[in-house]
N, C-alpha and C. Protein backbone atom coordinates (compact mmCIF):
# COMPACT_ATOMS: atom_id res chain seq x y z
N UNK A 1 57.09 -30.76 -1.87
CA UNK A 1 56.09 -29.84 -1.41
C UNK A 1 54.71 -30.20 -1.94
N UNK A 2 54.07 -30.44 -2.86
CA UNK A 2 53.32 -30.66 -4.25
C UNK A 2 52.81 -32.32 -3.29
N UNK A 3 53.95 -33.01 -3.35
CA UNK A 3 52.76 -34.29 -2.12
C UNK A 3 52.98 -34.10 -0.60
N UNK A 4 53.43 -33.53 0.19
CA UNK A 4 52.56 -33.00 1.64
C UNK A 4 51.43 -32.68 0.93
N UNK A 5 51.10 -31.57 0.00
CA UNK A 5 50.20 -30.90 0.49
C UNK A 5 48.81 -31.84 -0.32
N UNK A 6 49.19 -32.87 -1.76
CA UNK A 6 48.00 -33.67 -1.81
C UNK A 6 47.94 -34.38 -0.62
N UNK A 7 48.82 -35.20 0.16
CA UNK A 7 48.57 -36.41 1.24
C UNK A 7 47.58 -35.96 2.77
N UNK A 8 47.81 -33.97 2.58
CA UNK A 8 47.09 -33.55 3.65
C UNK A 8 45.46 -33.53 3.02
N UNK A 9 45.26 -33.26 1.00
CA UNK A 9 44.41 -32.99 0.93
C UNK A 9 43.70 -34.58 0.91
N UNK A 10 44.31 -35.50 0.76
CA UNK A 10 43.75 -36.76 1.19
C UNK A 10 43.65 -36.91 2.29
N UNK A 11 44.50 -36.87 3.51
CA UNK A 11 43.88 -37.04 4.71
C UNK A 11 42.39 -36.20 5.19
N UNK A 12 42.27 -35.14 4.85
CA UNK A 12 41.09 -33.91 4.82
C UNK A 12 39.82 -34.57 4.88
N UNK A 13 40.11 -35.47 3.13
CA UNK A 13 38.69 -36.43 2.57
C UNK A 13 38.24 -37.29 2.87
N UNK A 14 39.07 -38.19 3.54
CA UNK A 14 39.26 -39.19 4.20
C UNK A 14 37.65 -38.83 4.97
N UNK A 15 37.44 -38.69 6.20
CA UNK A 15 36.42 -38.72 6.78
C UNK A 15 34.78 -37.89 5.91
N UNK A 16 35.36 -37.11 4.77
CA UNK A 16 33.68 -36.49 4.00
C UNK A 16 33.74 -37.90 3.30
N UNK A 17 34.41 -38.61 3.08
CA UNK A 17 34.35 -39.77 2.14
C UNK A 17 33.31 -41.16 2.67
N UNK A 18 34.37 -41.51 4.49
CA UNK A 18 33.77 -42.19 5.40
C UNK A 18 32.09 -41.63 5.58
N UNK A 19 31.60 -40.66 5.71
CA UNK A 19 30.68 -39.85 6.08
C UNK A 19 29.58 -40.05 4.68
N UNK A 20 29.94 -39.61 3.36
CA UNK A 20 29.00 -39.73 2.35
C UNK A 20 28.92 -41.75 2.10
N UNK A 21 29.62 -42.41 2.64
CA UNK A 21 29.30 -43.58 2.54
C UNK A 21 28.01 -43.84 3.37
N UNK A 22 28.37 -43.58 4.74
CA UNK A 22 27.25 -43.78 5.85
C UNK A 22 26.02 -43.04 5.11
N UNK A 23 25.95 -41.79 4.75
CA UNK A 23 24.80 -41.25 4.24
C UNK A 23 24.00 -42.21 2.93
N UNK A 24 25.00 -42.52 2.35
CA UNK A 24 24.15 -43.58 1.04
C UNK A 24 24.00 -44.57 1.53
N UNK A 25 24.24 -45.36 2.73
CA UNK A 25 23.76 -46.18 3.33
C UNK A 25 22.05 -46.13 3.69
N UNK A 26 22.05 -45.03 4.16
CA UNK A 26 20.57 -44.75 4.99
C UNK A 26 20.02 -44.58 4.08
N UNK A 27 20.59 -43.79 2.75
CA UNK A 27 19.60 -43.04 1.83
C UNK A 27 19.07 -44.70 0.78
N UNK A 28 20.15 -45.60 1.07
CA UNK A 28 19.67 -46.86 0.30
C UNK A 28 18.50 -47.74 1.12
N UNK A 29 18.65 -47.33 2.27
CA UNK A 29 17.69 -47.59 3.46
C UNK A 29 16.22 -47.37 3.28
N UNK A 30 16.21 -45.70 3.42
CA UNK A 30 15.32 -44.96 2.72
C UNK A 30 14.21 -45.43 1.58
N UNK A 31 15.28 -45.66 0.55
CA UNK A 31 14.67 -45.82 -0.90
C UNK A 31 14.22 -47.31 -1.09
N UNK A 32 13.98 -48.13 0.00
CA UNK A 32 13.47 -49.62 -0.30
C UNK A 32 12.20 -49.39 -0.06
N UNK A 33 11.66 -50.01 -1.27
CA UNK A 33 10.68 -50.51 -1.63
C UNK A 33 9.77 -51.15 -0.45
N UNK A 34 8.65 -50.87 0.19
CA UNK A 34 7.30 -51.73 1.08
C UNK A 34 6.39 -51.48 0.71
N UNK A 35 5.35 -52.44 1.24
CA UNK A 35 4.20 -52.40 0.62
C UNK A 35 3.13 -51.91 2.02
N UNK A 36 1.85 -50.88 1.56
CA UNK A 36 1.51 -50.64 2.38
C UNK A 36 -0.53 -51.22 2.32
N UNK A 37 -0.93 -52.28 3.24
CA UNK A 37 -2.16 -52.66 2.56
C UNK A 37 -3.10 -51.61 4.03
N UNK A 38 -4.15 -51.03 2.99
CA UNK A 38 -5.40 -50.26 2.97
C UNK A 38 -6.12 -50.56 4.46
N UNK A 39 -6.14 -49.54 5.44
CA UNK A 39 -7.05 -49.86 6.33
C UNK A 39 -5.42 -50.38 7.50
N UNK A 40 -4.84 -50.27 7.11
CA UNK A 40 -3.60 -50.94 8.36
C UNK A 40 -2.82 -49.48 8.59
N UNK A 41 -1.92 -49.82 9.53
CA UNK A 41 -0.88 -48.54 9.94
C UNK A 41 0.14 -48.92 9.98
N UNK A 42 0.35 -50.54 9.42
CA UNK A 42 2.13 -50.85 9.57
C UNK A 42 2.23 -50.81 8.09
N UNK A 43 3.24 -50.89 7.43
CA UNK A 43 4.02 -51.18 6.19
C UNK A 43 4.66 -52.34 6.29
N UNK A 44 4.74 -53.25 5.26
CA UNK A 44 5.71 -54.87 5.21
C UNK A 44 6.37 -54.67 3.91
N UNK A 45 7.44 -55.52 3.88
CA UNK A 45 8.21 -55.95 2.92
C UNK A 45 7.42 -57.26 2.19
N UNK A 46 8.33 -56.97 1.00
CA UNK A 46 7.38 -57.97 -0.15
C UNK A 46 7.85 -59.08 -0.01
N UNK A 47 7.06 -60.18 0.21
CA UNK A 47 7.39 -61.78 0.69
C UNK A 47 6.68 -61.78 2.25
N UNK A 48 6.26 -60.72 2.81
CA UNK A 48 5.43 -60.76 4.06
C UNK A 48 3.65 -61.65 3.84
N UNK A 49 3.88 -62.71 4.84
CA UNK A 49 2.93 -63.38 5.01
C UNK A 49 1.53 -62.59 5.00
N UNK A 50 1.60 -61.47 5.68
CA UNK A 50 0.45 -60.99 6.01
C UNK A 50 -0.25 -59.96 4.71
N UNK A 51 0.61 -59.86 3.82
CA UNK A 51 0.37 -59.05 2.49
C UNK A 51 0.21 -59.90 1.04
N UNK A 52 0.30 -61.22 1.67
CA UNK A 52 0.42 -62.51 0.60
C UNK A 52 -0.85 -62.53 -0.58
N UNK A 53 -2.06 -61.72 -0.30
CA UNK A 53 -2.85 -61.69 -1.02
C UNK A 53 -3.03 -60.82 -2.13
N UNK A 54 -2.21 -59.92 -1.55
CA UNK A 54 -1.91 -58.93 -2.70
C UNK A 54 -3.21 -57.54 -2.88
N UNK A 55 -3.67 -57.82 -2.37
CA UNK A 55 -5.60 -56.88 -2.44
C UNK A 55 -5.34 -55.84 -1.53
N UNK A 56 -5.69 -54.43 -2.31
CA UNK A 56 -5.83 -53.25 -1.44
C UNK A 56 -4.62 -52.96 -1.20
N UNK A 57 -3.64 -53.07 -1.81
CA UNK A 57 -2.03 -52.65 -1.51
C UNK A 57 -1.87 -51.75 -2.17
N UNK A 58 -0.41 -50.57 -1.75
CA UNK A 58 0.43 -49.96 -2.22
C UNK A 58 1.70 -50.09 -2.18
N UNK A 59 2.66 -49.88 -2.93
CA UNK A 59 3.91 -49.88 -2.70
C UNK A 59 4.41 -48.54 -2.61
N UNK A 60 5.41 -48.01 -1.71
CA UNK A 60 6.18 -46.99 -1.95
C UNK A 60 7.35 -47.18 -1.08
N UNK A 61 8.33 -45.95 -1.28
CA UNK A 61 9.41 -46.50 -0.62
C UNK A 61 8.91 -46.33 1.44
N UNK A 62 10.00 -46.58 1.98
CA UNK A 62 10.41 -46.58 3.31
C UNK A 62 9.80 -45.09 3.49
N UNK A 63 10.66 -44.27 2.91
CA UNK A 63 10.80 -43.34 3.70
C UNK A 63 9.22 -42.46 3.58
N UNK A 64 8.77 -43.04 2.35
CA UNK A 64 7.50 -42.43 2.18
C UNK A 64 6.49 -42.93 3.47
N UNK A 65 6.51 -44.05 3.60
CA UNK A 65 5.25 -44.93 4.34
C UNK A 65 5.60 -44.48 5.53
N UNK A 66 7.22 -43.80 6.20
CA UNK A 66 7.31 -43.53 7.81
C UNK A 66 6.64 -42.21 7.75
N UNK A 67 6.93 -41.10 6.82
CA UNK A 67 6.31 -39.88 6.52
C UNK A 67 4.89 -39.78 6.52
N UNK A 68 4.09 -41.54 6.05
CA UNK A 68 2.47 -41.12 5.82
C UNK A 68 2.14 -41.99 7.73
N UNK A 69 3.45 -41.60 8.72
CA UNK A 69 2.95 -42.37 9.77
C UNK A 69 2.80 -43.72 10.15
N UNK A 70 2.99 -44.47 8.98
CA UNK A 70 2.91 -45.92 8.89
C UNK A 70 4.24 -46.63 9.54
N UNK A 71 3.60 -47.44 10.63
CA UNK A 71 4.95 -48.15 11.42
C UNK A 71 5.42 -49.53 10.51
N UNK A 72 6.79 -49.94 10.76
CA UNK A 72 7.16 -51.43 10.33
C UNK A 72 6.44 -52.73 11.20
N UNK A 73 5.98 -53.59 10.43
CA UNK A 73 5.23 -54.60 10.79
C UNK A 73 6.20 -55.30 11.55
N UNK A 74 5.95 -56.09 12.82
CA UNK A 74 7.25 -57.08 13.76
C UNK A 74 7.70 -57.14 12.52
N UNK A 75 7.95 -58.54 12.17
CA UNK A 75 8.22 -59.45 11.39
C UNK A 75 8.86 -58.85 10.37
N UNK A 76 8.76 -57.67 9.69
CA UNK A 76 9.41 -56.95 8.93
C UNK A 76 10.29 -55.99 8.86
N UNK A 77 10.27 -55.75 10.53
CA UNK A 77 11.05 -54.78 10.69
C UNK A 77 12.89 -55.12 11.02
N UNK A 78 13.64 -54.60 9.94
CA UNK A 78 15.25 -55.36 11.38
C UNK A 78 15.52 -54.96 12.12
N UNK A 79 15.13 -53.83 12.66
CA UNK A 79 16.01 -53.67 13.88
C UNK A 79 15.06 -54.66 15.21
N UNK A 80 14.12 -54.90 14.97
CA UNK A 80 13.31 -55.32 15.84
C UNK A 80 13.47 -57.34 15.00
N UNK A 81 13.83 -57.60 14.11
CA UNK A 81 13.99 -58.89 13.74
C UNK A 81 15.19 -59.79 15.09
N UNK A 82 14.73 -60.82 15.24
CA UNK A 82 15.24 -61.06 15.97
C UNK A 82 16.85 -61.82 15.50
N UNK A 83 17.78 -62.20 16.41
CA UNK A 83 19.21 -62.32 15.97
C UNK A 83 19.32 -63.79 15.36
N UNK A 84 20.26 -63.59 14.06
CA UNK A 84 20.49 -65.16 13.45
C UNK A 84 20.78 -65.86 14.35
N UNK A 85 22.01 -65.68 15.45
CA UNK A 85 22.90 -66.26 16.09
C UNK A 85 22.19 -66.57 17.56
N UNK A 86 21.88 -67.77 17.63
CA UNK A 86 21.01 -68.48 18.66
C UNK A 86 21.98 -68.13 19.92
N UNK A 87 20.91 -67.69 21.62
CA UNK A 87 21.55 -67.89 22.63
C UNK A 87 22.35 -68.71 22.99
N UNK A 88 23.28 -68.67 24.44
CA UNK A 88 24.45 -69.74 24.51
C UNK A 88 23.35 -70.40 25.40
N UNK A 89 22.22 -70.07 25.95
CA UNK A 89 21.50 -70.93 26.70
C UNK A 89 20.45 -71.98 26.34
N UNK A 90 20.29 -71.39 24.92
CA UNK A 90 18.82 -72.36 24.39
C UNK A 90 19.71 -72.73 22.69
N UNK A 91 19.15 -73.94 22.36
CA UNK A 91 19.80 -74.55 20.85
C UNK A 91 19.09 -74.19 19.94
N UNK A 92 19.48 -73.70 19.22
CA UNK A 92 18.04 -73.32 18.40
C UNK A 92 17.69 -74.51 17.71
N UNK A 93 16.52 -74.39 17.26
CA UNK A 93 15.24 -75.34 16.68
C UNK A 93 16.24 -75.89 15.44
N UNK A 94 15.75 -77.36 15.06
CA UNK A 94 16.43 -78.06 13.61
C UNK A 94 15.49 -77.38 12.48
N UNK A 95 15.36 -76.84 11.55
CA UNK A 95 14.81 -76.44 10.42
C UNK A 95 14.17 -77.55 9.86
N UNK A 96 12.52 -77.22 10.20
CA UNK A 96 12.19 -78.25 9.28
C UNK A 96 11.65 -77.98 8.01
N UNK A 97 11.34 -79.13 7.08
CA UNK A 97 11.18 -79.33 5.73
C UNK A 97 9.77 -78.41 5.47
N UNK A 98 9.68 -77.68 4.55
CA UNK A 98 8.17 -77.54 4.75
C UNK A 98 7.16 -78.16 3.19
N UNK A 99 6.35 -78.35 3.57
CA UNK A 99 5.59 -79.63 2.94
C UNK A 99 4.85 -79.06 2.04
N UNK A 100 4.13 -79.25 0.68
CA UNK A 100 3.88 -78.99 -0.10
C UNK A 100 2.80 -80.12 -0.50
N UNK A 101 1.46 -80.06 -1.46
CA UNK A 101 1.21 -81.14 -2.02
C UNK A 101 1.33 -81.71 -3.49
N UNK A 102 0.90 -82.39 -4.04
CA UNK A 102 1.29 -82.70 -5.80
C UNK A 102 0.03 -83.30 -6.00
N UNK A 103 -0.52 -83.01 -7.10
CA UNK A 103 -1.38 -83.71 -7.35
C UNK A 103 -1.20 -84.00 -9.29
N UNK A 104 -2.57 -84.26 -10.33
CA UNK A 104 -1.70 -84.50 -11.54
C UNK A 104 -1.81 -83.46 -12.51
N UNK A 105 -1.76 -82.35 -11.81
CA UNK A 105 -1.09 -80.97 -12.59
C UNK A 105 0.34 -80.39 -12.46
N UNK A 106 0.59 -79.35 -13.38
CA UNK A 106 1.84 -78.89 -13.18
C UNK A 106 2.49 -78.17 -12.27
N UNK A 107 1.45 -78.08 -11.37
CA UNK A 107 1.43 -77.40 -9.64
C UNK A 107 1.99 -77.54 -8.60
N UNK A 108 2.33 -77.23 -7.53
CA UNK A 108 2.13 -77.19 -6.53
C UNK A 108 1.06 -76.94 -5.37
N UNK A 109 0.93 -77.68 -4.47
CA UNK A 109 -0.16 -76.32 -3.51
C UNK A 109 -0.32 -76.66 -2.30
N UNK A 110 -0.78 -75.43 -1.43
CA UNK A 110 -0.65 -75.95 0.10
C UNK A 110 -1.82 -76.70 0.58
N UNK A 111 -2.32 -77.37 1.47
CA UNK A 111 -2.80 -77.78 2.34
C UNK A 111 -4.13 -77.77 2.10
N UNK A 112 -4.52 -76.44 2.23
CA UNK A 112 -6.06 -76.38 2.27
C UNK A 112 -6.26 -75.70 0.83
N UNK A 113 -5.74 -75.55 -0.37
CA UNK A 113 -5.83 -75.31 -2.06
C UNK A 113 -7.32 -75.99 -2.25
N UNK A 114 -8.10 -75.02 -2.59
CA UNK A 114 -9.53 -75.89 -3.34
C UNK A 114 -8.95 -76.68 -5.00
N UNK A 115 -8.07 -76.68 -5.25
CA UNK A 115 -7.60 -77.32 -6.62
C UNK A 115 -7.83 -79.21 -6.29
N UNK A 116 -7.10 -78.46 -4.75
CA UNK A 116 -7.06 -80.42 -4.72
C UNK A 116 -8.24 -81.34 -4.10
N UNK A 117 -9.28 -80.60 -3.85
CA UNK A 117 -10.61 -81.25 -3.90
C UNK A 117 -10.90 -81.83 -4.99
N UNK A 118 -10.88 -81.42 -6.37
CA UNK A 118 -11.27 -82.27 -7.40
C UNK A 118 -11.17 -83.91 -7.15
N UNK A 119 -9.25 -83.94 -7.09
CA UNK A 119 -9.29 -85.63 -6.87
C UNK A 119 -8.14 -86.02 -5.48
N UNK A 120 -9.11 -85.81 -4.28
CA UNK A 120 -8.07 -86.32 -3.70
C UNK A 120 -7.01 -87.37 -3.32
N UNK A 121 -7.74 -88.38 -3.98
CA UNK A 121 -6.88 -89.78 -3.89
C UNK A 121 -5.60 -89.53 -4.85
N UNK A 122 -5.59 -88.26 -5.66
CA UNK A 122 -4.41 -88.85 -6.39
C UNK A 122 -3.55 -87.11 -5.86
N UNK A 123 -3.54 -86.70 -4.64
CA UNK A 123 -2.57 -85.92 -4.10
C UNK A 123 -1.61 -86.51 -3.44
N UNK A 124 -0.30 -85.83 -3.13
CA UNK A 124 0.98 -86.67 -2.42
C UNK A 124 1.56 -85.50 -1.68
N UNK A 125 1.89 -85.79 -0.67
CA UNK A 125 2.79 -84.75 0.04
C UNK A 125 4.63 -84.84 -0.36
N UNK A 126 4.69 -83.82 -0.69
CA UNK A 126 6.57 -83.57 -1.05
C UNK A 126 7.40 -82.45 -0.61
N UNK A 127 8.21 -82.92 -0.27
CA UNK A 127 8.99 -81.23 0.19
C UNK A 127 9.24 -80.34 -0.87
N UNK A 128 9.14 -79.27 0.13
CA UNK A 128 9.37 -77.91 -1.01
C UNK A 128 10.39 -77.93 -1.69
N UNK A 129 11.51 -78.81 -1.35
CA UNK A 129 12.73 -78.84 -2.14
C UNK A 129 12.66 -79.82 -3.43
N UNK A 130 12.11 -80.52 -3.15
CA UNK A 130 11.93 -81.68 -4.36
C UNK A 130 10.70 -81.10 -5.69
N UNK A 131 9.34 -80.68 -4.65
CA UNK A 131 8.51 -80.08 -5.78
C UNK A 131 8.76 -78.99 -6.04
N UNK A 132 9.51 -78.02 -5.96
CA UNK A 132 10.24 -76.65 -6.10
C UNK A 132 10.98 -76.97 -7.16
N UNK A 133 11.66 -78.20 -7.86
CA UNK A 133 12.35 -78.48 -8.48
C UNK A 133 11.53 -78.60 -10.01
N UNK A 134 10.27 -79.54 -10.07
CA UNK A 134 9.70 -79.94 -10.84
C UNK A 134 8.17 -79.54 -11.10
N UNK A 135 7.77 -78.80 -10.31
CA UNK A 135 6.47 -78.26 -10.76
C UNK A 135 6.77 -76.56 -10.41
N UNK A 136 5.50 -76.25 -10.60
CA UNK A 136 5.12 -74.61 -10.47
C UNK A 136 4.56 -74.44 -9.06
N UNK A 137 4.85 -73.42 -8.57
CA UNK A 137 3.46 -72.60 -7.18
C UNK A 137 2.19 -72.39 -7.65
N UNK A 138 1.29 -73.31 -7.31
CA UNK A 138 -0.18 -72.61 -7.70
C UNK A 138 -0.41 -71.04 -8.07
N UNK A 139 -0.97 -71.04 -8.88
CA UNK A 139 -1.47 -69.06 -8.81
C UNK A 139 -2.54 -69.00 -7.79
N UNK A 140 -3.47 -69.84 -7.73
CA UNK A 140 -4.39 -69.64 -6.62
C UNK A 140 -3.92 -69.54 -4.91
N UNK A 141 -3.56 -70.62 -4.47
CA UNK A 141 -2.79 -71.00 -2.83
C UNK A 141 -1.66 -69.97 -2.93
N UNK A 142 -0.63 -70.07 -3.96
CA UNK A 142 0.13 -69.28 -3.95
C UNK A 142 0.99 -69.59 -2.66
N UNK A 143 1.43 -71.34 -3.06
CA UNK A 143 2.17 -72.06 -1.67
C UNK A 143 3.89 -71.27 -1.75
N UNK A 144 4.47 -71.47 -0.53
CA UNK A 144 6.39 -71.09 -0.60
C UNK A 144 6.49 -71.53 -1.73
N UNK A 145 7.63 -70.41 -1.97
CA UNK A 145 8.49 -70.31 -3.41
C UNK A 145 10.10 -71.35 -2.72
N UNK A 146 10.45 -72.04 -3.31
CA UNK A 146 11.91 -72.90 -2.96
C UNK A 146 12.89 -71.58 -3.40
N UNK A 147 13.62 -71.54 -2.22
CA UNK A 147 14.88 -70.69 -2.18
C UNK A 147 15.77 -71.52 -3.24
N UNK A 148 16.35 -71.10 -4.02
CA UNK A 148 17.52 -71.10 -5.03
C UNK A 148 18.53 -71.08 -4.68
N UNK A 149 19.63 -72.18 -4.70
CA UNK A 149 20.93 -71.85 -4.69
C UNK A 149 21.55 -71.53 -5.57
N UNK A 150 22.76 -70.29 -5.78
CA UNK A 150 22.58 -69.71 -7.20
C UNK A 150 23.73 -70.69 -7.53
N UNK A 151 24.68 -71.36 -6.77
CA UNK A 151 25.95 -72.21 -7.61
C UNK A 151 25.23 -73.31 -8.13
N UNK A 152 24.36 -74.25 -7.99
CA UNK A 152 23.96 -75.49 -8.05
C UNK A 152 22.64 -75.21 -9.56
N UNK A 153 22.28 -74.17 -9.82
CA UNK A 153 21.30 -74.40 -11.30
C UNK A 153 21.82 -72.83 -12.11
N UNK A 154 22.26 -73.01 -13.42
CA UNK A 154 22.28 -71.74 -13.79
C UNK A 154 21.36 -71.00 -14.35
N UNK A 155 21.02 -70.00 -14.48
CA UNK A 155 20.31 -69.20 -15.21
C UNK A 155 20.09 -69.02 -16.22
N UNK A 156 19.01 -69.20 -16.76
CA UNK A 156 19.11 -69.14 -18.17
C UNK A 156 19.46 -70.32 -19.48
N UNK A 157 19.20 -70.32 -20.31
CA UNK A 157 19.97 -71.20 -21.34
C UNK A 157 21.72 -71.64 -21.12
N UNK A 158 21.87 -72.98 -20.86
CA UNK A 158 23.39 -73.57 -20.98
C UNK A 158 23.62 -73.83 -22.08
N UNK A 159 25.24 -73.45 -22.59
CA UNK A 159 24.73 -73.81 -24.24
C UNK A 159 26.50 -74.85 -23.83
């Protein structure tokens, strides 16, 4: 008697259970972090090109910036991001390398960096994967950061 009546009170929970999952879903939704820059009406996520300067920003969450009216920027938004999984009609594009320069600091930097006016004869172009490895991102240009693979370098001190 004693388990019918827990297995009914588990079946019962079963769906408030399914249900408070979906809710902490949205509410984790909700609570992410965007940044909102001064004089605009969209909100972006942090790593957005168009907020790269950092000047005249706020951060607050999601749910705040839809509340102050503020829409998601394309590019930032997912439901509007477009799909990983390329049409069966078109191939998608080969990924290319993206390029970086070196010059004889501990830097990195992009393209048009006033750093590398000083000496240009002694700049070199390298991929982001190779100088991502061995120098820094300018603080000034503030060129791509190299994505990390987390199996291949560990964190921290190896002892």
């Amino acid at each position: 008697m004693i388990l019918v009546h827990q297995s009914r009170l588990l079946c019962s929970l079963v769906p408030a259970i399914v249900a408070a999952g979906a809710c902490a879903a949205i509410a984790v939704a909700q609570s992410e972090l965007v940044i909102h820059k001064d004089g605009s009406t969209q909100y972006h996520r942090p790593g957005c090109e168009v907020i790269r300067d950092a000047k005249d920003v706020l951060a607050l969450t999601r749910a705040q910036a839809e509340a102050r009216g503020y829409k998601p920027h394309p590019d930032c938004d997912p439901q509007q991001r477009p799909s990983s999984t390329p049409s069966a009609g078109s191939p998608a594009p080969p990924a290319k390398p993206e390029t970086v320069y070196v010059n004889a600091t501990k830097y990195y930097h992009r393209k048009d960096c006033r750093k590398l006016e000083a000496n240009p004869k002694a700049v070199r172009a390298e991929s982001l994967d190779l100088a991502g490895k061995t120098y820094w991102p300018c603080p000034d240009c503030r060129p791509p950061v190299r994505k990390r693979s987390p199996a291949s370098e560990p964190l921290g001190r190896v002892r």
